[in-house]
Structures are given as structure tokens and as C-alpha cells.
PDB file of N, CA and C in Angstrom:
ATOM      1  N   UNK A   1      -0.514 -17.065  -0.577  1.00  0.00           N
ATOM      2  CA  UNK A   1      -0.614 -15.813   0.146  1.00  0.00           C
ATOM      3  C   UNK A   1      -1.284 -14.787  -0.776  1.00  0.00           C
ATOM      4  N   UNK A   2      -2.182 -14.387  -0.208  1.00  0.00           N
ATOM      5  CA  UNK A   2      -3.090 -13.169  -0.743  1.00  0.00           C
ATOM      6  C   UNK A   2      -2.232 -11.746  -1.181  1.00  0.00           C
ATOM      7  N   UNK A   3      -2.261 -10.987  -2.140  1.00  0.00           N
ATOM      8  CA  UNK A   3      -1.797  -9.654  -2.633  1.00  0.00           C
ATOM      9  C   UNK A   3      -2.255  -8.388  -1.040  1.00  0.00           C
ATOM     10  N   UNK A   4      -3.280  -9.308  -0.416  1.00  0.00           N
ATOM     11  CA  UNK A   4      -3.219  -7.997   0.903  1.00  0.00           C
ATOM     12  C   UNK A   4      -2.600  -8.597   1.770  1.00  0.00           C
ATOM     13  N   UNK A   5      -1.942  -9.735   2.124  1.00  0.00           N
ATOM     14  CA  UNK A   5      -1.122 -10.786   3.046  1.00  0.00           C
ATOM     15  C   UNK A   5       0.162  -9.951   3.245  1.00  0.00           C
ATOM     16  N   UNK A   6       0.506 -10.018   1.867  1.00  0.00           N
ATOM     17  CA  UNK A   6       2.024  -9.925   1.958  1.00  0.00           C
ATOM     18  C   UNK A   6       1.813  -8.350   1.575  1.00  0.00           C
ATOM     19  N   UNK A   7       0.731  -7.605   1.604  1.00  0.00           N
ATOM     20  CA  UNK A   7       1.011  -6.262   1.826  1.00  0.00           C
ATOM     21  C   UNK A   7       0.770  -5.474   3.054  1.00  0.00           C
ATOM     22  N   UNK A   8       0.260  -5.865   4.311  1.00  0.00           N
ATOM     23  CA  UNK A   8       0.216  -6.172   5.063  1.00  0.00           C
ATOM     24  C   UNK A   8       1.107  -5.509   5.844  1.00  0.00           C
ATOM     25  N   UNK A   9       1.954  -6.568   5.724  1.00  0.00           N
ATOM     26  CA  UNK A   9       3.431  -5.776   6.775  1.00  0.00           C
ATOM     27  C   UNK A   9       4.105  -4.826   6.276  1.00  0.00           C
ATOM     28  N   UNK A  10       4.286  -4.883   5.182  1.00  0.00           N
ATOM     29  CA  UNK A  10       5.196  -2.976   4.437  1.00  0.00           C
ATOM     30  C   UNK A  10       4.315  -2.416   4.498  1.00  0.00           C
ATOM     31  N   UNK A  11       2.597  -2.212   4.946  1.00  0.00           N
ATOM     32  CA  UNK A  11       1.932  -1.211   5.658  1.00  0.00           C
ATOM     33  C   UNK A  11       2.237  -0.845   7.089  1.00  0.00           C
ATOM     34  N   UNK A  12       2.436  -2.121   7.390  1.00  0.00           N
ATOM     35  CA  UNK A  12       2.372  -2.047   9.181  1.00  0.00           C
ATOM     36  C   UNK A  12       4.018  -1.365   9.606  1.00  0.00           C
ATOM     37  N   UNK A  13       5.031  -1.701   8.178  1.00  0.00           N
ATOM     38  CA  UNK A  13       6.469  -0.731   8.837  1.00  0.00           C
ATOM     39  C   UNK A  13       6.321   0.464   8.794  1.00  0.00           C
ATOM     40  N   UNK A  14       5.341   0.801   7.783  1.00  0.00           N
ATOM     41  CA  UNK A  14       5.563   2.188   7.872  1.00  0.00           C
ATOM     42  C   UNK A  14       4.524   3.427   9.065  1.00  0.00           C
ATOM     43  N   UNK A  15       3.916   2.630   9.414  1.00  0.00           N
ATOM     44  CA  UNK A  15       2.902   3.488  10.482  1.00  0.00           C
ATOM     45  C   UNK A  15       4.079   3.672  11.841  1.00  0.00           C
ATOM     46  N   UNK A  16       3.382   5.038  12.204  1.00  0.00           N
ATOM     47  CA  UNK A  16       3.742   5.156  13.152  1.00  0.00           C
ATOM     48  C   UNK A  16       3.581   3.958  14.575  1.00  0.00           C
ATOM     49  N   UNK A  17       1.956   4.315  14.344  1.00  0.00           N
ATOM     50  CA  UNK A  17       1.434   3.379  15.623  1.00  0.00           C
ATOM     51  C   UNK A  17       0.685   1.929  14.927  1.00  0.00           C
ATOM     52  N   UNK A  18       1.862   1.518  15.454  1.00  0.00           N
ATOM     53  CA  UNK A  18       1.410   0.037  15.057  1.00  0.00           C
ATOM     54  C   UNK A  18       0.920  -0.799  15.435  1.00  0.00           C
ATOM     55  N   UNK A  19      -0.527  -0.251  16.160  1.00  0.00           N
ATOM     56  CA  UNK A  19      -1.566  -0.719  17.076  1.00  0.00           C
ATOM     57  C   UNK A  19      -2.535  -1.172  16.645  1.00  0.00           C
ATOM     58  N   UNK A  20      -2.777   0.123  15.610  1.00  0.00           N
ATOM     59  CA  UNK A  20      -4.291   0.163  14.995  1.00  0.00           C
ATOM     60  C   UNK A  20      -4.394  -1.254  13.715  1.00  0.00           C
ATOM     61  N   UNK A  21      -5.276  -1.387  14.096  1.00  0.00           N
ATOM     62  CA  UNK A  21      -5.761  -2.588  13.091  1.00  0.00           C
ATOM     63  C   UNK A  21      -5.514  -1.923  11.571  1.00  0.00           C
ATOM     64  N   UNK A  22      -4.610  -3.240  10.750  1.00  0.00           N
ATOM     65  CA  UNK A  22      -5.196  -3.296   9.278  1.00  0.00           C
ATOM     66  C   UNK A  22      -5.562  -3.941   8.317  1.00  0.00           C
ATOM     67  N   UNK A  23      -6.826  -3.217   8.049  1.00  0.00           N
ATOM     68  CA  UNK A  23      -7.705  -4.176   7.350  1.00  0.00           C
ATOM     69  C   UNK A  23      -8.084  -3.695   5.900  1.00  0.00           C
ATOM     70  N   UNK A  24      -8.615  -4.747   4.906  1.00  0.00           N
ATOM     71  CA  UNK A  24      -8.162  -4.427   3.474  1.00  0.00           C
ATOM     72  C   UNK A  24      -9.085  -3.266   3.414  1.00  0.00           C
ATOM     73  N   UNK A  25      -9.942  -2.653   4.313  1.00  0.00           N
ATOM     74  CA  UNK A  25     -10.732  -1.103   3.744  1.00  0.00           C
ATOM     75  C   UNK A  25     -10.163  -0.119   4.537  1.00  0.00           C
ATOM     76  N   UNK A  26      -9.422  -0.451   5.360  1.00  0.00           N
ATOM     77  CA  UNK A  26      -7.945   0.483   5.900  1.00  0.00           C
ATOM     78  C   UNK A  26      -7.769   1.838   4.656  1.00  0.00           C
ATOM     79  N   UNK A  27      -7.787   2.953   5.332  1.00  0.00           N
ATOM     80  CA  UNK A  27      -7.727   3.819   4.429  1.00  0.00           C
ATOM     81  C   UNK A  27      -6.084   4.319   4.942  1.00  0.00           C
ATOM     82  N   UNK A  28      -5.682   4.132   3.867  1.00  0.00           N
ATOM     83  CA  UNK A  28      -4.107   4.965   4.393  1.00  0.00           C
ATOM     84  C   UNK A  28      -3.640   6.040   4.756  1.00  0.00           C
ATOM     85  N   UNK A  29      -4.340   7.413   4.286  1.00  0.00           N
ATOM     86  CA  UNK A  29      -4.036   8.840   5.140  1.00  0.00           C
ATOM     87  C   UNK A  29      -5.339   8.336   6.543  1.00  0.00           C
ATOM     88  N   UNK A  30      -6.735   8.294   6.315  1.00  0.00           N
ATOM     89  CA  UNK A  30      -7.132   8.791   7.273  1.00  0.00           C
ATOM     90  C   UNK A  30      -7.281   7.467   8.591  1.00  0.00           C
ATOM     91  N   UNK A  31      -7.473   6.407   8.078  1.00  0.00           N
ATOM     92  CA  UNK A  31      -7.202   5.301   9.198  1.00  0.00           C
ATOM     93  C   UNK A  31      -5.712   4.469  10.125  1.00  0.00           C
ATOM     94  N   UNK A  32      -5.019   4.810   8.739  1.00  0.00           N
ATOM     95  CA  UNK A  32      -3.500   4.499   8.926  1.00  0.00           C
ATOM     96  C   UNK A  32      -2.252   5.258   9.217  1.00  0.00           C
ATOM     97  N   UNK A  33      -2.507   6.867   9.854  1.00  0.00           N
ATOM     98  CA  UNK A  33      -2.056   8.184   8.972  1.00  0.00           C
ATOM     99  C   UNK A  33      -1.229   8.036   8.722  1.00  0.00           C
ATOM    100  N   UNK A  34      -1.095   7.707   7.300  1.00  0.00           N
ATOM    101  CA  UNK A  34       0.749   7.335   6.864  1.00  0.00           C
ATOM    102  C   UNK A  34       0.750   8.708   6.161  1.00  0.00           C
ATOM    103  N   UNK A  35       1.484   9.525   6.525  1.00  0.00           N
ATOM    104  CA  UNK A  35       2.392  11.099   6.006  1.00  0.00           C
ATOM    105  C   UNK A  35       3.007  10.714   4.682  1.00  0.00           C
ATOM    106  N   UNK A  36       3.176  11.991   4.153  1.00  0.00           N
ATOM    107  CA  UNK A  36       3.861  11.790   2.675  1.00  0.00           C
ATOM    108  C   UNK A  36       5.367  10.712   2.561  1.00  0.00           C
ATOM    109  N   UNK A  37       6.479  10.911   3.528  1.00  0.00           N
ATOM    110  CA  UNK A  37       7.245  10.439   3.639  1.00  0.00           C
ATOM    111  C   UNK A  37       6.893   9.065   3.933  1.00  0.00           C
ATOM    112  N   UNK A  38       6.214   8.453   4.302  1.00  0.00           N
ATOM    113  CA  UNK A  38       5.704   6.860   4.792  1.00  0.00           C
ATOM    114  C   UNK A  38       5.223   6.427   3.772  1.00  0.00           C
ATOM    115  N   UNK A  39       4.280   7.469   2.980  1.00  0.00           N
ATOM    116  CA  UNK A  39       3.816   7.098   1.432  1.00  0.00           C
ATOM    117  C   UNK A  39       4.952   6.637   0.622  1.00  0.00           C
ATOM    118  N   UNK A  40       6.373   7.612   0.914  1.00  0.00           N
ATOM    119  CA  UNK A  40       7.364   6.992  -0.154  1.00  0.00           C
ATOM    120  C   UNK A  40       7.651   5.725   0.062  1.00  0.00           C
ATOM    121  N   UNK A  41       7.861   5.618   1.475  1.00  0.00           N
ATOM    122  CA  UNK A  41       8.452   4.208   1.806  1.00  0.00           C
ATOM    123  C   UNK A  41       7.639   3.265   1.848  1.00  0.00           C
ATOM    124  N   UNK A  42       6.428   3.621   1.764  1.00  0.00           N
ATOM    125  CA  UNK A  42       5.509   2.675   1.147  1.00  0.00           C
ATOM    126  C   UNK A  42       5.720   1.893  -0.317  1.00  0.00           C
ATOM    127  N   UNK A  43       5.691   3.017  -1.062  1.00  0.00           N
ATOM    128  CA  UNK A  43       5.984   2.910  -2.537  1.00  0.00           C
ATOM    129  C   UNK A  43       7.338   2.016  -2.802  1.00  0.00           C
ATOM    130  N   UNK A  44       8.148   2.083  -2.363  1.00  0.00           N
ATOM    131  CA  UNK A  44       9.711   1.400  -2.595  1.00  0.00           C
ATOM    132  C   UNK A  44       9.806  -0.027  -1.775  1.00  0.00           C
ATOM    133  N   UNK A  45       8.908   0.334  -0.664  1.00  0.00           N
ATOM    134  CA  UNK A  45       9.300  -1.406  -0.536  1.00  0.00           C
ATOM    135  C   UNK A  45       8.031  -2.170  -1.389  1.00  0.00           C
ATOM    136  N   UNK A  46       6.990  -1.611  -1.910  1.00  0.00           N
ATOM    137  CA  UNK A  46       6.048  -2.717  -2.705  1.00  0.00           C
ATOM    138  C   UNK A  46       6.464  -2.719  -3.665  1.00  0.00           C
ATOM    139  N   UNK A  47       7.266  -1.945  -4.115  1.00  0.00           N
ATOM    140  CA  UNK A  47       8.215  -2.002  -5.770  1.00  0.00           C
ATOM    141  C   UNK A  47       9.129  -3.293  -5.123  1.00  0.00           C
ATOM    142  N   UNK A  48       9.750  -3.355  -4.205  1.00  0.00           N
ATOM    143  CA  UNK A  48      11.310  -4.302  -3.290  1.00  0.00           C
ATOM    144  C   UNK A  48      10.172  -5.465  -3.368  1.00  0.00           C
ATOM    145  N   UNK A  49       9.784  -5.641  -2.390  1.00  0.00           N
ATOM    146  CA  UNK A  49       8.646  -6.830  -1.976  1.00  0.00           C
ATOM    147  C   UNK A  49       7.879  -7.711  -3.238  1.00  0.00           C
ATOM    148  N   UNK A  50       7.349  -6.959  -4.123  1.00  0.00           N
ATOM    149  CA  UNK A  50       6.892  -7.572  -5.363  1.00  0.00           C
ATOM    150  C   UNK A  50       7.487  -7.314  -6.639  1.00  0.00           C
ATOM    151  N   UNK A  51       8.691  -7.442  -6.676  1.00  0.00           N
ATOM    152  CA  UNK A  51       9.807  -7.087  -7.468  1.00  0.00           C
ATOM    153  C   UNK A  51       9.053  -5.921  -9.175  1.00  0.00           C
ATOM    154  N   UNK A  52       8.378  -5.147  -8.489  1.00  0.00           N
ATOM    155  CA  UNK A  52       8.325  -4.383 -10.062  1.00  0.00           C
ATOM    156  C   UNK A  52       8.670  -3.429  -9.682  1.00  0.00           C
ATOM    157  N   UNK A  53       8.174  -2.058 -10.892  1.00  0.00           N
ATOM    158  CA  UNK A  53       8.647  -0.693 -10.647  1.00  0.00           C
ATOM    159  C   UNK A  53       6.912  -0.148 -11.219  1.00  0.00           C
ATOM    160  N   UNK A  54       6.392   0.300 -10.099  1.00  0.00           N
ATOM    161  CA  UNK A  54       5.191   1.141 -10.560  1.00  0.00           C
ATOM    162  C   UNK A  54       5.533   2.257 -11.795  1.00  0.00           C
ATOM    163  N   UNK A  55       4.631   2.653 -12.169  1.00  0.00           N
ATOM    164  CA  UNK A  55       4.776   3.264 -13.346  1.00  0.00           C
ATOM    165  C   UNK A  55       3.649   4.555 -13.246  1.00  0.00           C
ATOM    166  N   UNK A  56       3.930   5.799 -13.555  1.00  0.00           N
ATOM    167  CA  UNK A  56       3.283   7.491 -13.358  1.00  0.00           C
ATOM    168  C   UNK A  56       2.189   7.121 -13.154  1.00  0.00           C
ATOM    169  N   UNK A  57       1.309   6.494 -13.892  1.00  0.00           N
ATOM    170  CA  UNK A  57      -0.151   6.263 -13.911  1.00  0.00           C
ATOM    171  C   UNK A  57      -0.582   5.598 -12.563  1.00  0.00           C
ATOM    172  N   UNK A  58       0.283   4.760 -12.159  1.00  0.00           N
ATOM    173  CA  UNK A  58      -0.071   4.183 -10.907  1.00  0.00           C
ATOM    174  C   UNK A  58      -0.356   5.117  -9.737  1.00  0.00           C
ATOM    175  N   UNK A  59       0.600   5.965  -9.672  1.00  0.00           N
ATOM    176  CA  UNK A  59       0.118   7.353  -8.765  1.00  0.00           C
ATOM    177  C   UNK A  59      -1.055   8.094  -8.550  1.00  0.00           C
ATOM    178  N   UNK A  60      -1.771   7.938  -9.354  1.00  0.00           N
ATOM    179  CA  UNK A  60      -3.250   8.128  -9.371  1.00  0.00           C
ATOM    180  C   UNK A  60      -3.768   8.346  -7.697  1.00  0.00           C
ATOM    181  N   UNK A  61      -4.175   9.590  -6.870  1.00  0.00           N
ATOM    182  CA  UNK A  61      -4.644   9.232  -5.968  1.00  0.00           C
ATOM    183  C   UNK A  61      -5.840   8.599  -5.342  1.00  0.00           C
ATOM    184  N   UNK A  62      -6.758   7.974  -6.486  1.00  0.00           N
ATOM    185  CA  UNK A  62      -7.582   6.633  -6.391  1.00  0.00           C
ATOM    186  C   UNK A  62      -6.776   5.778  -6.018  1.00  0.00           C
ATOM    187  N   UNK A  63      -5.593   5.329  -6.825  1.00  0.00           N
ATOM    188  CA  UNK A  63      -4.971   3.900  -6.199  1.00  0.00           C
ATOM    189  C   UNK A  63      -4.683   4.018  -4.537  1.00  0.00           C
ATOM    190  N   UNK A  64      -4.541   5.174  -4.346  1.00  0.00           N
ATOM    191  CA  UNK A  64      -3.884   5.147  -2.967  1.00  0.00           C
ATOM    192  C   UNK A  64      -4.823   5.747  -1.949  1.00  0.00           C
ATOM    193  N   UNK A  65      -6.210   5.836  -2.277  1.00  0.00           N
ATOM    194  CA  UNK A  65      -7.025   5.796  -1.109  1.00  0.00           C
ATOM    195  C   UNK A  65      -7.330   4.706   0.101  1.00  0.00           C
ATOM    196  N   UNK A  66      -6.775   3.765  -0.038  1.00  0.00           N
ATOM    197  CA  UNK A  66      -7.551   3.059   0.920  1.00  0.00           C
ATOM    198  C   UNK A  66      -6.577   1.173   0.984  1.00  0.00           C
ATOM    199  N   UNK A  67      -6.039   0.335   1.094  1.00  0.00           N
ATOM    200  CA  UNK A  67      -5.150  -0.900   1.012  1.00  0.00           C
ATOM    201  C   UNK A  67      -6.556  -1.690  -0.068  1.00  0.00           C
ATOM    202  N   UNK A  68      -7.397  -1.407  -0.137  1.00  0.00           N
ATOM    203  CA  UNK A  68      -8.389  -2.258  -1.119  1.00  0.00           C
ATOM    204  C   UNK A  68      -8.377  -1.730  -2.318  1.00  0.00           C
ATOM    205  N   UNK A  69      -8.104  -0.695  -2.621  1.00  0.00           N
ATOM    206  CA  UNK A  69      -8.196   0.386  -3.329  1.00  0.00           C
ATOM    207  C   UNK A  69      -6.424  -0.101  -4.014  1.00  0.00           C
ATOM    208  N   UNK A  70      -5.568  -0.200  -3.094  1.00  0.00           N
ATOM    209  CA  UNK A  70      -4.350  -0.301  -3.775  1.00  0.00           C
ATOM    210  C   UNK A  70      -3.877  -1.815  -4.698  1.00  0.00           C
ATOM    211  N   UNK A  71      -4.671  -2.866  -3.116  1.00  0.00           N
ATOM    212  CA  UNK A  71      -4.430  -3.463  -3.915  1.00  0.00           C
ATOM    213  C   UNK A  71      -4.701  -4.363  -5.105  1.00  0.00           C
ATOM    214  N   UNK A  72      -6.263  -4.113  -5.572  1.00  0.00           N
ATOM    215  CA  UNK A  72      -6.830  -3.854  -6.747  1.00  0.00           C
ATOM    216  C   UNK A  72      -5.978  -3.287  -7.484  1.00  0.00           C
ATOM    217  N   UNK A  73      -5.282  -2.275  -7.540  1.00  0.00           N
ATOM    218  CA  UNK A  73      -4.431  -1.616  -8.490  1.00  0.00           C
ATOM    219  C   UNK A  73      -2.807  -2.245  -8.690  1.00  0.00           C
ATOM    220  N   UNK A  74      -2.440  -3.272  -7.998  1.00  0.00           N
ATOM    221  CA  UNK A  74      -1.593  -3.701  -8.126  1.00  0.00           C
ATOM    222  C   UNK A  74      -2.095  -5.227  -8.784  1.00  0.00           C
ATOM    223  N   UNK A  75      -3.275  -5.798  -8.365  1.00  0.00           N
ATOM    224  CA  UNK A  75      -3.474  -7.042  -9.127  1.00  0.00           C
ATOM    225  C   UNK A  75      -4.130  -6.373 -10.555  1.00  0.00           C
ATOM    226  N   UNK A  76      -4.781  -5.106 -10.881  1.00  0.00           N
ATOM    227  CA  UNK A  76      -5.110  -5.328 -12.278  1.00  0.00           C
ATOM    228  C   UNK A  76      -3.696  -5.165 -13.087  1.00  0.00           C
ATOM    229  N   UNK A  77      -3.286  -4.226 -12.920  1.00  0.00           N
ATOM    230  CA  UNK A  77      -1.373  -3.656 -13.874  1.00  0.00           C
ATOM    231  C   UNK A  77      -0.510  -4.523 -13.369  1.00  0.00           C
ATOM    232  N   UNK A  78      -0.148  -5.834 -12.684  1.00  0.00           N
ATOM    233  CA  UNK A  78       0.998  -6.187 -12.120  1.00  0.00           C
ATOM    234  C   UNK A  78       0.785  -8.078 -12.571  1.00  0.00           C
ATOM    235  N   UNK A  79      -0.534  -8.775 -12.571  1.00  0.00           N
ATOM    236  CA  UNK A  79      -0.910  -9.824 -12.266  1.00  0.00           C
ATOM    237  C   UNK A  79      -0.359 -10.184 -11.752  1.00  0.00           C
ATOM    238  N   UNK A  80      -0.506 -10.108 -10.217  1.00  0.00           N
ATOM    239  CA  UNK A  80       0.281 -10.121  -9.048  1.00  0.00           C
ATOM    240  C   UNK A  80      -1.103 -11.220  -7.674  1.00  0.00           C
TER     241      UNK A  80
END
């Protein structure tokens, strides 16, 4: 299973409308609109799901433009 497979669905819990297609150039505020609060719960279940703990630097809002964008940033810091 691919690092965007199994990220995938802890994107898809946290959207509101869970209609819209997602795909790895899925941008997360403007294609996905996940709100700040969805961002958290974003953050805690990919910490739950891929058992680490992101770290300050990861917050970077480059990492979190876009599910290609993230999860590049989770396979370079995680080898995941």
C-alpha cells in the first residue's frame, strides 16, 4: 500500500463533503476545504495511522499545501 493509499481515508474523514474526488494533487484548503479544525484532526490521526509524532518543522505550510505535497513530506522525515 502506497503512503497516499493509506492516506487517503484520514483525508476523506475529515472533509465535510465526501463527494469530491481525492487525488494525490488534491489541494487541502482549496480542493478539499478542510478548515483549521479538520487540519488538526488531520494531523492526529496521521500521527495514530502511521504510528509517529510529527515534529515543529513538519508544520511548514509547504508540507500542507496540497496530499502530494504532504505526502512527500512524510516519506522524506518518516521513511514511511
Amino acid at each position: 500500500m502506497t503512503t497516499f493509499e493509506k492516506l487517503k481515508p484520514i483525508v476523506l474523514e475529515q472533509m465535510r463533503d465526501q463527494t469530491v474526488p481525492v487525488e494525490i494533487d488534491s489541494r487541502l484548503k482549496e480542493d478539499l476545504a478542510l478548515a483549521s479544525l479538520q487540519m488538526i484532526g488531520l494531523v492526529t490521526n496521521i500521527e495514530s495511522a502511521f504510528g509517529i509524532t510529527l515534529q515543529i518543522d513538519d508544520f511548514k505550510e509547504a508540507n500542507f499545501i496540497s496530499l502530494h505535497t504532504l505526502v512527500n513530506m512524510l516519506e522524506e522525515n518518516y521513511a514511511i
